[in-house]
C-alpha atoms as a PDB file:
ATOM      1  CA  UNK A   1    -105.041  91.497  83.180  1.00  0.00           C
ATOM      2  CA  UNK A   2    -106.452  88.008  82.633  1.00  0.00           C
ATOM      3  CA  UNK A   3    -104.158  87.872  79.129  1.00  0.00           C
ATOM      4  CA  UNK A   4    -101.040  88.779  81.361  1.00  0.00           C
ATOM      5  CA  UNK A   5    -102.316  86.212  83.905  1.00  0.00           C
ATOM      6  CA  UNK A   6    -102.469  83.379  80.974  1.00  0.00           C
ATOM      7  CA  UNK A   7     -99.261  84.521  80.078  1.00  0.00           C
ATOM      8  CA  UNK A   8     -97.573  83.979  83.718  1.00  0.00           C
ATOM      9  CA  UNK A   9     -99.150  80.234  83.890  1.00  0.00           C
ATOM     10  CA  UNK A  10     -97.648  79.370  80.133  1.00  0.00           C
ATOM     11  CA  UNK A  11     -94.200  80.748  81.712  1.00  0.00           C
ATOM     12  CA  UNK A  12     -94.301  79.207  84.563  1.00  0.00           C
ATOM     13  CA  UNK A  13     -95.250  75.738  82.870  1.00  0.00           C
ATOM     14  CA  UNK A  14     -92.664  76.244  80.822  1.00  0.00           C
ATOM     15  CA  UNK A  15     -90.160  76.973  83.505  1.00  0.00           C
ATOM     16  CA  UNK A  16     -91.159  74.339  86.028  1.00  0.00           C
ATOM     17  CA  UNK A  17     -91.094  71.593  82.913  1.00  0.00           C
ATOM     18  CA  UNK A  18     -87.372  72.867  82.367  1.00  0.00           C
ATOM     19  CA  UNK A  19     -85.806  72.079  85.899  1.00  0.00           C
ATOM     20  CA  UNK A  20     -87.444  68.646  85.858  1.00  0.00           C
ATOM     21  CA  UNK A  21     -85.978  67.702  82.238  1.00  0.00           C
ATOM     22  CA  UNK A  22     -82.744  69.442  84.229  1.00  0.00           C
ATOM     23  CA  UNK A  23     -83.249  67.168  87.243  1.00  0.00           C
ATOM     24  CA  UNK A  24     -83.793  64.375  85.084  1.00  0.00           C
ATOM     25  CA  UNK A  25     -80.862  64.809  83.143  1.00  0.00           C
ATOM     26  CA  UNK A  26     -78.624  65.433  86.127  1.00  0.00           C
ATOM     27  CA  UNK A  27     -79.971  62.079  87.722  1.00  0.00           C
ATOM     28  CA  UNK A  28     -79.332  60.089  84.715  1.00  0.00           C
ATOM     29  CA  UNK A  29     -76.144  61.877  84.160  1.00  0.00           C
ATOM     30  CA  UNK A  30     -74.859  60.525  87.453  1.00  0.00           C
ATOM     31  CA  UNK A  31     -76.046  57.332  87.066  1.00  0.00           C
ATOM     32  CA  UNK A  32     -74.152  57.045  84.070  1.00  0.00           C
ATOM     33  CA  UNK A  33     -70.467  56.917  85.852  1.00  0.00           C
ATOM     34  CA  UNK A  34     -71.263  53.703  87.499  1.00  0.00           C
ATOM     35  CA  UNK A  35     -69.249  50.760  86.213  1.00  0.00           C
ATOM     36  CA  UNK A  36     -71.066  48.187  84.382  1.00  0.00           C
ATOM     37  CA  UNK A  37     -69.794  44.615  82.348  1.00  0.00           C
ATOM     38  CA  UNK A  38     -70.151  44.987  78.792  1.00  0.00           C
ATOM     39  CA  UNK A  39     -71.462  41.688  78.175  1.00  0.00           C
ATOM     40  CA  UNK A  40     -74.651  40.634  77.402  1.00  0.00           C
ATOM     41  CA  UNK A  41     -76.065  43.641  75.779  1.00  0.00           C
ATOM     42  CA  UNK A  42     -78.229  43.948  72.983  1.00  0.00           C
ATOM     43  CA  UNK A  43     -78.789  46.294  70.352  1.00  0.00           C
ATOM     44  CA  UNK A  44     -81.549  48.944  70.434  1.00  0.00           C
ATOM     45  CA  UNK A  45     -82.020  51.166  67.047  1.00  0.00           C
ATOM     46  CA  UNK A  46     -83.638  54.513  65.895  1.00  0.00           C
ATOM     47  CA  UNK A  47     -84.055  56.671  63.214  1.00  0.00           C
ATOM     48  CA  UNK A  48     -82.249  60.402  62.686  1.00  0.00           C
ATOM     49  CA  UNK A  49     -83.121  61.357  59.577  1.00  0.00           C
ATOM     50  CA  UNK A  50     -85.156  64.130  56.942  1.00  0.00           C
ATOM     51  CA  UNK A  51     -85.427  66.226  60.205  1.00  0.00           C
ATOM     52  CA  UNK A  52     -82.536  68.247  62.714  1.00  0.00           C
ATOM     53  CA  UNK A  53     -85.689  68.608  65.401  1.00  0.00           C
ATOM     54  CA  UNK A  54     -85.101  64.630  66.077  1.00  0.00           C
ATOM     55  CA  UNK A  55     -81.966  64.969  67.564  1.00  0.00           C
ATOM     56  CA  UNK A  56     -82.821  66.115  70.783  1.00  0.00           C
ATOM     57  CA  UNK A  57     -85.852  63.360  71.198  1.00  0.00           C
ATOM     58  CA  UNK A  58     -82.908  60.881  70.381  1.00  0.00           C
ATOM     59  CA  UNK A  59     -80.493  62.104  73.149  1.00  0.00           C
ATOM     60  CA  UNK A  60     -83.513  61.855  75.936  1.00  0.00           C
ATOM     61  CA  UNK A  61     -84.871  58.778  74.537  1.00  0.00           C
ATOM     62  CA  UNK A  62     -81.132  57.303  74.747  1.00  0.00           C
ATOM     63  CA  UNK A  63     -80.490  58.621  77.754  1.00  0.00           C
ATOM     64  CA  UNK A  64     -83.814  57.432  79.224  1.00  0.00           C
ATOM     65  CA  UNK A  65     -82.911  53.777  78.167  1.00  0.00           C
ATOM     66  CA  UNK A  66     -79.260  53.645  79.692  1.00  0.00           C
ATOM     67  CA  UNK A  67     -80.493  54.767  83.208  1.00  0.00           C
ATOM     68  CA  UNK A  68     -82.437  51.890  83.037  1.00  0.00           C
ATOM     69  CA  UNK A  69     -80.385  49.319  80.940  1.00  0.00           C
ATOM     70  CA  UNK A  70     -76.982  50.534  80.944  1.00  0.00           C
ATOM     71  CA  UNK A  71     -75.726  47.309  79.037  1.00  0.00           C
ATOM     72  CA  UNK A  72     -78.220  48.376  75.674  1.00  0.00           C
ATOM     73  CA  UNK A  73     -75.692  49.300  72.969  1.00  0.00           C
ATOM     74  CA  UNK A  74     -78.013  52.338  71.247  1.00  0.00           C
ATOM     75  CA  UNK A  75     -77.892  52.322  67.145  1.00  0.00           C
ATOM     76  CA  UNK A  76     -78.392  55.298  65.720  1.00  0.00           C
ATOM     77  CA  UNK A  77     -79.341  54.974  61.902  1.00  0.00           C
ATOM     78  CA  UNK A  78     -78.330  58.361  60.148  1.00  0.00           C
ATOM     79  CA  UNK A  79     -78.756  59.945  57.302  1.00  0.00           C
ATOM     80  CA  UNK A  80     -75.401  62.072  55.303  1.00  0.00           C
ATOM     81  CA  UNK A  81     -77.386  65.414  55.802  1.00  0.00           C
ATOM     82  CA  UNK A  82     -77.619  64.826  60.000  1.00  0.00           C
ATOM     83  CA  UNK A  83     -74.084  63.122  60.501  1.00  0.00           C
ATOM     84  CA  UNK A  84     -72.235  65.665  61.158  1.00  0.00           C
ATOM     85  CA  UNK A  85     -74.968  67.555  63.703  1.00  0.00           C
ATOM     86  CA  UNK A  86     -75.185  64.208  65.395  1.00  0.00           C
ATOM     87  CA  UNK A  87     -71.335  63.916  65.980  1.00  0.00           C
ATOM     88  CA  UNK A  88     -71.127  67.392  67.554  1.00  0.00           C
ATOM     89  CA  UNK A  89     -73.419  66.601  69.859  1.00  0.00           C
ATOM     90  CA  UNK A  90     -71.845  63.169  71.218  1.00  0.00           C
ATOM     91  CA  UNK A  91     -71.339  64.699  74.431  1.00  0.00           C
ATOM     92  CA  UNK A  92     -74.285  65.128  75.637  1.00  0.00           C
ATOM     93  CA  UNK A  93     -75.020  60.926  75.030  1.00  0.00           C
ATOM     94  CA  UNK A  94     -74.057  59.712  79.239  1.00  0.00           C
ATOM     95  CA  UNK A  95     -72.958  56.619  77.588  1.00  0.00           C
ATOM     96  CA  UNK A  96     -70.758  57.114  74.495  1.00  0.00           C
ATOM     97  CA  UNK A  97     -68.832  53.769  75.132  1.00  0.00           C
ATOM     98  CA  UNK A  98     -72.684  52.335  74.042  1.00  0.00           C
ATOM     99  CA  UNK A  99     -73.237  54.164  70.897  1.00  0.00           C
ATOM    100  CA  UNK A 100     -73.160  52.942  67.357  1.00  0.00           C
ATOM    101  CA  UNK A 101     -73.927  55.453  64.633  1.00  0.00           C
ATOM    102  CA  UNK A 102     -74.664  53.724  61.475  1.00  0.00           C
ATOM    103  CA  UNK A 103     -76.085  54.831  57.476  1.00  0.00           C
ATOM    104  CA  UNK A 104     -79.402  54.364  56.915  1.00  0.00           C
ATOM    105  CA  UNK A 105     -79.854  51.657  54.679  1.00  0.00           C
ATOM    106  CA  UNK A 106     -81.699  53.260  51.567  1.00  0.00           C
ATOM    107  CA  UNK A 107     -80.306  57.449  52.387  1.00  0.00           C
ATOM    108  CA  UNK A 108     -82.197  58.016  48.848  1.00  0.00           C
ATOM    109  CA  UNK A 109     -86.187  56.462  50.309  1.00  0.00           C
ATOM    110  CA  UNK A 110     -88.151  57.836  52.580  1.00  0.00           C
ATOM    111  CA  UNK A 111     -87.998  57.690  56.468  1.00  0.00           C
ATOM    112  CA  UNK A 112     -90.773  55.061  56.361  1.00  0.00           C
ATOM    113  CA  UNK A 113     -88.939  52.797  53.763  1.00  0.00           C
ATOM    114  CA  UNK A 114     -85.263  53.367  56.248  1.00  0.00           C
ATOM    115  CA  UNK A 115     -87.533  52.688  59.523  1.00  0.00           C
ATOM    116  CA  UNK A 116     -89.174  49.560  57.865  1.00  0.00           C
ATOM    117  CA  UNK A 117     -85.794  48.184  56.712  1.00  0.00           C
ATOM    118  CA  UNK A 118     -83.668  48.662  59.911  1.00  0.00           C
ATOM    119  CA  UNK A 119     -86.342  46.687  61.358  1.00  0.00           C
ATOM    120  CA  UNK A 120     -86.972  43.606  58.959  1.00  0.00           C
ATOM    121  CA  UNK A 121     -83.632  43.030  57.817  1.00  0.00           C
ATOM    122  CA  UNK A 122     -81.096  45.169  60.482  1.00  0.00           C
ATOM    123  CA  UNK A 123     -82.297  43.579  64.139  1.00  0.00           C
ATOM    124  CA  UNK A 124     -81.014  40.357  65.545  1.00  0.00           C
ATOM    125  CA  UNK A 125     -83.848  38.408  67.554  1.00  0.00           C
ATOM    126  CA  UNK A 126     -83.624  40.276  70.430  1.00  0.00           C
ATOM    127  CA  UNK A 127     -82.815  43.526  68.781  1.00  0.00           C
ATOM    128  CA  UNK A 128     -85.109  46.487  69.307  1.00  0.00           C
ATOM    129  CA  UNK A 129     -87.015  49.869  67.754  1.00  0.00           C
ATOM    130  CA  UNK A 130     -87.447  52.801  68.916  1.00  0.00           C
ATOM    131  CA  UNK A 131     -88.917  55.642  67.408  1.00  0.00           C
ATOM    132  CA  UNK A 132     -86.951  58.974  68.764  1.00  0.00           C
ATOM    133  CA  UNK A 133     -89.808  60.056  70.429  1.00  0.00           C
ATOM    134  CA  UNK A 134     -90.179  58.134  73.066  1.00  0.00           C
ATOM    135  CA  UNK A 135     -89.246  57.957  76.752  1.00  0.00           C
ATOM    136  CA  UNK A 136     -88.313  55.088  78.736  1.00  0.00           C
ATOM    137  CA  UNK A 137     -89.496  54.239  82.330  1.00  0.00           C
ATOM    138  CA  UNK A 138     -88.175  51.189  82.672  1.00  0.00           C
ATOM    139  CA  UNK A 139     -85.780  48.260  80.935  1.00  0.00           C
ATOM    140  CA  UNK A 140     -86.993  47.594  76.910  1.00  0.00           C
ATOM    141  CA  UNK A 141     -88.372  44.422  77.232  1.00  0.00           C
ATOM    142  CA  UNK A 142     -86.653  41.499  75.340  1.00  0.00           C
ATOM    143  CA  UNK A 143     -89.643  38.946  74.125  1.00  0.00           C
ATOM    144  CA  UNK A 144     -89.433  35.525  72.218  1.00  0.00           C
ATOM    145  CA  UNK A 145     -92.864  37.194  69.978  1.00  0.00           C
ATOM    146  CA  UNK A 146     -93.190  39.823  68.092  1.00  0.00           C
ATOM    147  CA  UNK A 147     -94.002  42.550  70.405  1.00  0.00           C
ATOM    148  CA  UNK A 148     -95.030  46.180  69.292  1.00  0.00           C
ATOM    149  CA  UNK A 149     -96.044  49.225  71.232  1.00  0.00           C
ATOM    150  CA  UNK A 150     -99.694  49.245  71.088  1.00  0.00           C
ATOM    151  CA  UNK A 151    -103.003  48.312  69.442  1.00  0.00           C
ATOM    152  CA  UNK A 152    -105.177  51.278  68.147  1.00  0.00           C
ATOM    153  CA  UNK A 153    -107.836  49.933  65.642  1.00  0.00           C
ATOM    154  CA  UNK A 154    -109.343  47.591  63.846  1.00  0.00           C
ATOM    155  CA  UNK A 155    -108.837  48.855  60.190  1.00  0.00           C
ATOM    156  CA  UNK A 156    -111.960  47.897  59.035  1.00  0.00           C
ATOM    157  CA  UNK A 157    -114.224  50.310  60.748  1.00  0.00           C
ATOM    158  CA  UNK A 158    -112.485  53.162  59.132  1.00  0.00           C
ATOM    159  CA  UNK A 159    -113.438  54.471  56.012  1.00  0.00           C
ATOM    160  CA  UNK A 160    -109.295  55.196  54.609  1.00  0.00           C
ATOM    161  CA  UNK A 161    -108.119  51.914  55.831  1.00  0.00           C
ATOM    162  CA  UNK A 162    -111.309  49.972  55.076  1.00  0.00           C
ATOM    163  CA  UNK A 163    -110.553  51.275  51.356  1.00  0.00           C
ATOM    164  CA  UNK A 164    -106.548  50.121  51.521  1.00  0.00           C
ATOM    165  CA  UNK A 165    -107.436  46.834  53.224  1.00  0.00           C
ATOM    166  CA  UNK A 166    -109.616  46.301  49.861  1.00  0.00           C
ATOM    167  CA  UNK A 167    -106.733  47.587  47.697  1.00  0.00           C
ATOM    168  CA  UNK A 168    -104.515  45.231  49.395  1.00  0.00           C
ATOM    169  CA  UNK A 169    -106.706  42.683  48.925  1.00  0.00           C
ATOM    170  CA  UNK A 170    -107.351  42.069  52.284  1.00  0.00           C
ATOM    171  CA  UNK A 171    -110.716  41.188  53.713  1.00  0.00           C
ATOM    172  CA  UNK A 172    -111.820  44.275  55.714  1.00  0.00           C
ATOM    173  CA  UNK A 173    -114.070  42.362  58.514  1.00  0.00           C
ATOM    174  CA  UNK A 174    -111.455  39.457  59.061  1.00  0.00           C
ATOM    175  CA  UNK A 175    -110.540  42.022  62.488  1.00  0.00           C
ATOM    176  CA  UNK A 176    -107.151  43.367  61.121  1.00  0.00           C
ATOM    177  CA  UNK A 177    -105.983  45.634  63.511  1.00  0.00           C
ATOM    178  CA  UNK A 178    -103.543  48.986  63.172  1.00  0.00           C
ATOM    179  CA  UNK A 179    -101.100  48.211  65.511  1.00  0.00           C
ATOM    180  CA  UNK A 180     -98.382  51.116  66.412  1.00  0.00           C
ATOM    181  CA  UNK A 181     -94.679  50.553  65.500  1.00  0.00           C
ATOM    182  CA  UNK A 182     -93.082  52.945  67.686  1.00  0.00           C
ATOM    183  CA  UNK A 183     -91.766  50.502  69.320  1.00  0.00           C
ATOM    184  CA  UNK A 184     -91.348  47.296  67.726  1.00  0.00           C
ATOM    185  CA  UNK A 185     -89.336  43.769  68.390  1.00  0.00           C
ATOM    186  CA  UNK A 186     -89.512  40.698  66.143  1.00  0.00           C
ATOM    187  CA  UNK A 187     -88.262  38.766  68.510  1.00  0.00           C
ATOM    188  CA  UNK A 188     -88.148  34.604  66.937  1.00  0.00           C
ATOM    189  CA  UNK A 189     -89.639  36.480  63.428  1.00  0.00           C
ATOM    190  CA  UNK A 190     -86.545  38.585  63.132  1.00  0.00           C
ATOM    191  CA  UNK A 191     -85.113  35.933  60.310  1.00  0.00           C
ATOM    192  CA  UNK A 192     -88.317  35.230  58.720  1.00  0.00           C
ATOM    193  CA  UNK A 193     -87.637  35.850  54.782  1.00  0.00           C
ATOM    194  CA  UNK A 194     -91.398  35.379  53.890  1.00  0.00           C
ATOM    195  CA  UNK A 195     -92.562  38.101  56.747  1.00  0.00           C
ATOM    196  CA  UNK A 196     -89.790  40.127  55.328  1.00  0.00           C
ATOM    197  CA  UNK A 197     -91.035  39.601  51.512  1.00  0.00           C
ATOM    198  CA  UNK A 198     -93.751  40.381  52.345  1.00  0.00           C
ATOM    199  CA  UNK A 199     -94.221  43.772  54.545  1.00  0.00           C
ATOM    200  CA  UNK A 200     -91.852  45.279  51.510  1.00  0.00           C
ATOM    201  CA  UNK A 201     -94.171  44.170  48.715  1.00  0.00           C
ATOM    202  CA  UNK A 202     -97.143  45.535  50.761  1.00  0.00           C
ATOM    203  CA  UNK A 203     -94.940  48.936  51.828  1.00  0.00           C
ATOM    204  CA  UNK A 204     -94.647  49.421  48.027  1.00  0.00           C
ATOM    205  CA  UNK A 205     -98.459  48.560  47.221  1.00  0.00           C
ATOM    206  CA  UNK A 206     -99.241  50.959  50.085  1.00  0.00           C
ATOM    207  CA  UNK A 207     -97.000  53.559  48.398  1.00  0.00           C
ATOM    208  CA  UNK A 208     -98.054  53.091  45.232  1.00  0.00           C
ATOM    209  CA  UNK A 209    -101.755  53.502  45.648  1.00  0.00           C
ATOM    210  CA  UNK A 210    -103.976  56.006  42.874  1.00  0.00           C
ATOM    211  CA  UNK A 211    -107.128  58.305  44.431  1.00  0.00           C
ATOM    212  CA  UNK A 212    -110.406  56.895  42.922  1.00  0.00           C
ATOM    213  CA  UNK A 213    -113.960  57.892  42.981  1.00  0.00           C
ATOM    214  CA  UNK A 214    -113.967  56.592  46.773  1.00  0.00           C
ATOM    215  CA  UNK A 215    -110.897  58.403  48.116  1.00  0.00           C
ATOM    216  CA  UNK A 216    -109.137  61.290  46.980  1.00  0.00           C
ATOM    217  CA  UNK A 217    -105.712  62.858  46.936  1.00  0.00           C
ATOM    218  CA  UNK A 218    -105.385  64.424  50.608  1.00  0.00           C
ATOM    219  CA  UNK A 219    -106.264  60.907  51.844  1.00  0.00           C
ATOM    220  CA  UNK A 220    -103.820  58.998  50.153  1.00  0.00           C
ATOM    221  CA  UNK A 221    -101.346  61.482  52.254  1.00  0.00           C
ATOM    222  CA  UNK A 222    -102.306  60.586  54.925  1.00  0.00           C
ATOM    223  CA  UNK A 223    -102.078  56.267  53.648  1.00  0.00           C
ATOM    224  CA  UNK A 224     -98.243  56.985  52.645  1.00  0.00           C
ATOM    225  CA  UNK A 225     -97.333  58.684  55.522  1.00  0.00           C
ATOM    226  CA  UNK A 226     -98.138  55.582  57.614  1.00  0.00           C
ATOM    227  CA  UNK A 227     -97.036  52.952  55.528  1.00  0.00           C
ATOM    228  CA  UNK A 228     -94.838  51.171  57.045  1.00  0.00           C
ATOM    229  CA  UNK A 229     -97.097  50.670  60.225  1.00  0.00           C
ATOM    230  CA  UNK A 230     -99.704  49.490  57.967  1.00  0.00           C
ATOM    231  CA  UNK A 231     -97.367  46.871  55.733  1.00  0.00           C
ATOM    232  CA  UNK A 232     -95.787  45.981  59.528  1.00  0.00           C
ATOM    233  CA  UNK A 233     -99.511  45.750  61.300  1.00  0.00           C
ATOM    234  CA  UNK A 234    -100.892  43.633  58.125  1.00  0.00           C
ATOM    235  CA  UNK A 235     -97.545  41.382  58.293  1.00  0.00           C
ATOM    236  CA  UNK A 236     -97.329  40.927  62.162  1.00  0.00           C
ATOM    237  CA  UNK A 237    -101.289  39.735  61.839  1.00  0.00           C
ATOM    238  CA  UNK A 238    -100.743  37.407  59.731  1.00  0.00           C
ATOM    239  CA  UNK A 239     -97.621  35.920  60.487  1.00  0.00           C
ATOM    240  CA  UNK A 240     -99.360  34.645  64.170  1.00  0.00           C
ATOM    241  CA  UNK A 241     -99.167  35.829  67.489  1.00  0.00           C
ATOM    242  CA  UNK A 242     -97.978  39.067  68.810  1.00  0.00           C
ATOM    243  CA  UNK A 243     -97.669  41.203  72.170  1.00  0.00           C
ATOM    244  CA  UNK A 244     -98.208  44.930  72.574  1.00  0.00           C
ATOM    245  CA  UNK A 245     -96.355  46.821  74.972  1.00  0.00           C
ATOM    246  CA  UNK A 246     -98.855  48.724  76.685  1.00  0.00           C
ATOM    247  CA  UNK A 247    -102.747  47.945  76.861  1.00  0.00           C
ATOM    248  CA  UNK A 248    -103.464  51.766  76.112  1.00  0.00           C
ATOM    249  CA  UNK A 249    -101.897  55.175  75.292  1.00  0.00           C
ATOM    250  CA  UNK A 250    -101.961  58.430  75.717  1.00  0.00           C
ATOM    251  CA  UNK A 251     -99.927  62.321  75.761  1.00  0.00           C
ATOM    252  CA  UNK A 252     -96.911  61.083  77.897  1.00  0.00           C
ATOM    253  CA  UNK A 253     -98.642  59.057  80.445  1.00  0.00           C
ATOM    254  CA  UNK A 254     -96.154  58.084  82.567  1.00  0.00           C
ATOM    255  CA  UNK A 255     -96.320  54.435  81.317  1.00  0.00           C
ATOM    256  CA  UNK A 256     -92.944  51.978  81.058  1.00  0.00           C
ATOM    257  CA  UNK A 257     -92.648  53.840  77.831  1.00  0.00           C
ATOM    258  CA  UNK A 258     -94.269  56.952  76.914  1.00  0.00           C
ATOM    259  CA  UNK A 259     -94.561  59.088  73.549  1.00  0.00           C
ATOM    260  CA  UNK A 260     -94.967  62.765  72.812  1.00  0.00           C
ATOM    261  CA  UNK A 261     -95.598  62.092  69.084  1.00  0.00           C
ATOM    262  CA  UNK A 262     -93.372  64.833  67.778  1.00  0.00           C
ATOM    263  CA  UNK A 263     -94.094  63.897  64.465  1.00  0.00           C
ATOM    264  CA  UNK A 264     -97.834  64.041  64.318  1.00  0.00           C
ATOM    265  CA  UNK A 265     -98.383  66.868  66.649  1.00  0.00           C
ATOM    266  CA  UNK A 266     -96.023  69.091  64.780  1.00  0.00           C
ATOM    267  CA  UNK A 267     -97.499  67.586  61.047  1.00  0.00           C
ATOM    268  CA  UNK A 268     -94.469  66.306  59.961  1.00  0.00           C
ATOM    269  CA  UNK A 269     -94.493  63.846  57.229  1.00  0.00           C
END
């Protein structure tokens, strides 16, 4: 009895979270037929690519954005492999006329290398990045700084990125911080060649690193699979001052934008 019990709450979870993404849609959906100017918009960009599961993600976190800024021309960087699965699914966008579908820049790197070049060298000043998983609450801010999603830790007081920092050649206890690019804007940076220069020589560094005595093999995973955030967080630092998005986050917390980290949670790399 209690088992069957357990099982009736996890249905019932399930079912109640299914008419509100239904209500939600249905809400947005009507939104969507309201007239608007197509001036003034700017570009927002994501990532489809390595993985089919990100398409859905992409259509709420689209979706999301238009209900509030219904101007916001969504790019969607693609690789050859998801084109096709991505263009039989148009429908379901509420705002077609506002969608851009576009080849990832480098369809032979990894994500990280794709997500790290749309961002340096493929967004205009007020451009911005989205990672698929995320839902918005309100407008995407525009900002004159360099503006990212939030600020987790200060890489020094870990033991991995304490080791990188010192691979890098970074001082550890000069209060770098790892700073979370799932949403990021560059904002006056966007055309700064050195910033550029740089967050691909560190990507590569990053990418490139060799276990030692002090860190082994499963570690170094873990380094490559956020490289880009660390070459972007190292970059940002240095290059002056920045804003973060939200002050803290959390498992969809109902903030102005809100993750549920499909990627981590489900051990992608």
């Amino acid at each position: 009895m209690p088992r069957l019990l357990s099982r009736l709450r996890v249905v019932g979870r399930e079912a109640l979270n299914g008419l509100a993404l239904h209500a939600e849609n249905l809400r947005q959906r009507a939104h969507s037929f309201k007239r608007i100017p197509k001036d003034n918009s700017r570009a927002i960009h994501t990532l489809l690519m390595s993985r089919d599961a990100y398409l859905k993600p992409i259509i709420r976190c689209a979706n999301s954005i238009w209900f509030h800024s219904p101007r916001s021309v969504i790019c969607i960087w693609v690789d050859p492999e998801r084109r096709s699965l991505l263009e039989s699914s148009l429908n379901r966008f509420h705002r077609r006329d506002r969608l851009q579908i576009s080849d990832i820049p480098l369809p032979q790197r990894e994500w990280q290398r794709n997500k790290l070049e749309i961002i340096i060298a493929k967004m205009e000043q007020n451009d911005l990045f989205t990672d698929a998983d995320i839902i918005w609450n309100s407008s995407p801010p525009i900002s004159e700084k360099p503006l990212l999603f939030v600020d987790e830790y200060e890489l020094g007081r870990r033991t991995i990125t304490r080791w990188c920092l010192k691979r890098l050649k970074f001082n550890p206890d000069d209060g770098w911080r790892m700073l979370n690019t799932s949403v990021v804007t560059l904002g006056e940076k966007s055309k700064n060649q050195k910033l550029m220069r740089s967050a691909i020589v560190l990507y590569e560094k990053i990418r490139n690193c060799k276990p030692d005595s002090n860190l082994g093999l499963d570690d170094l995973v873990w380094i490559r699979r956020m490289s880009e955030q660390l070459a972007l967080s190292l970059c940002i630092k240095a290059a002056g001052d920045y804003l973060l998005l939200k002050d803290s986050d959390s498992y969809m917390d109902g903030g102005l934008a809100e993750s549920y980290y499909l990627g981590a949670i489900n051990g992608f790399d």
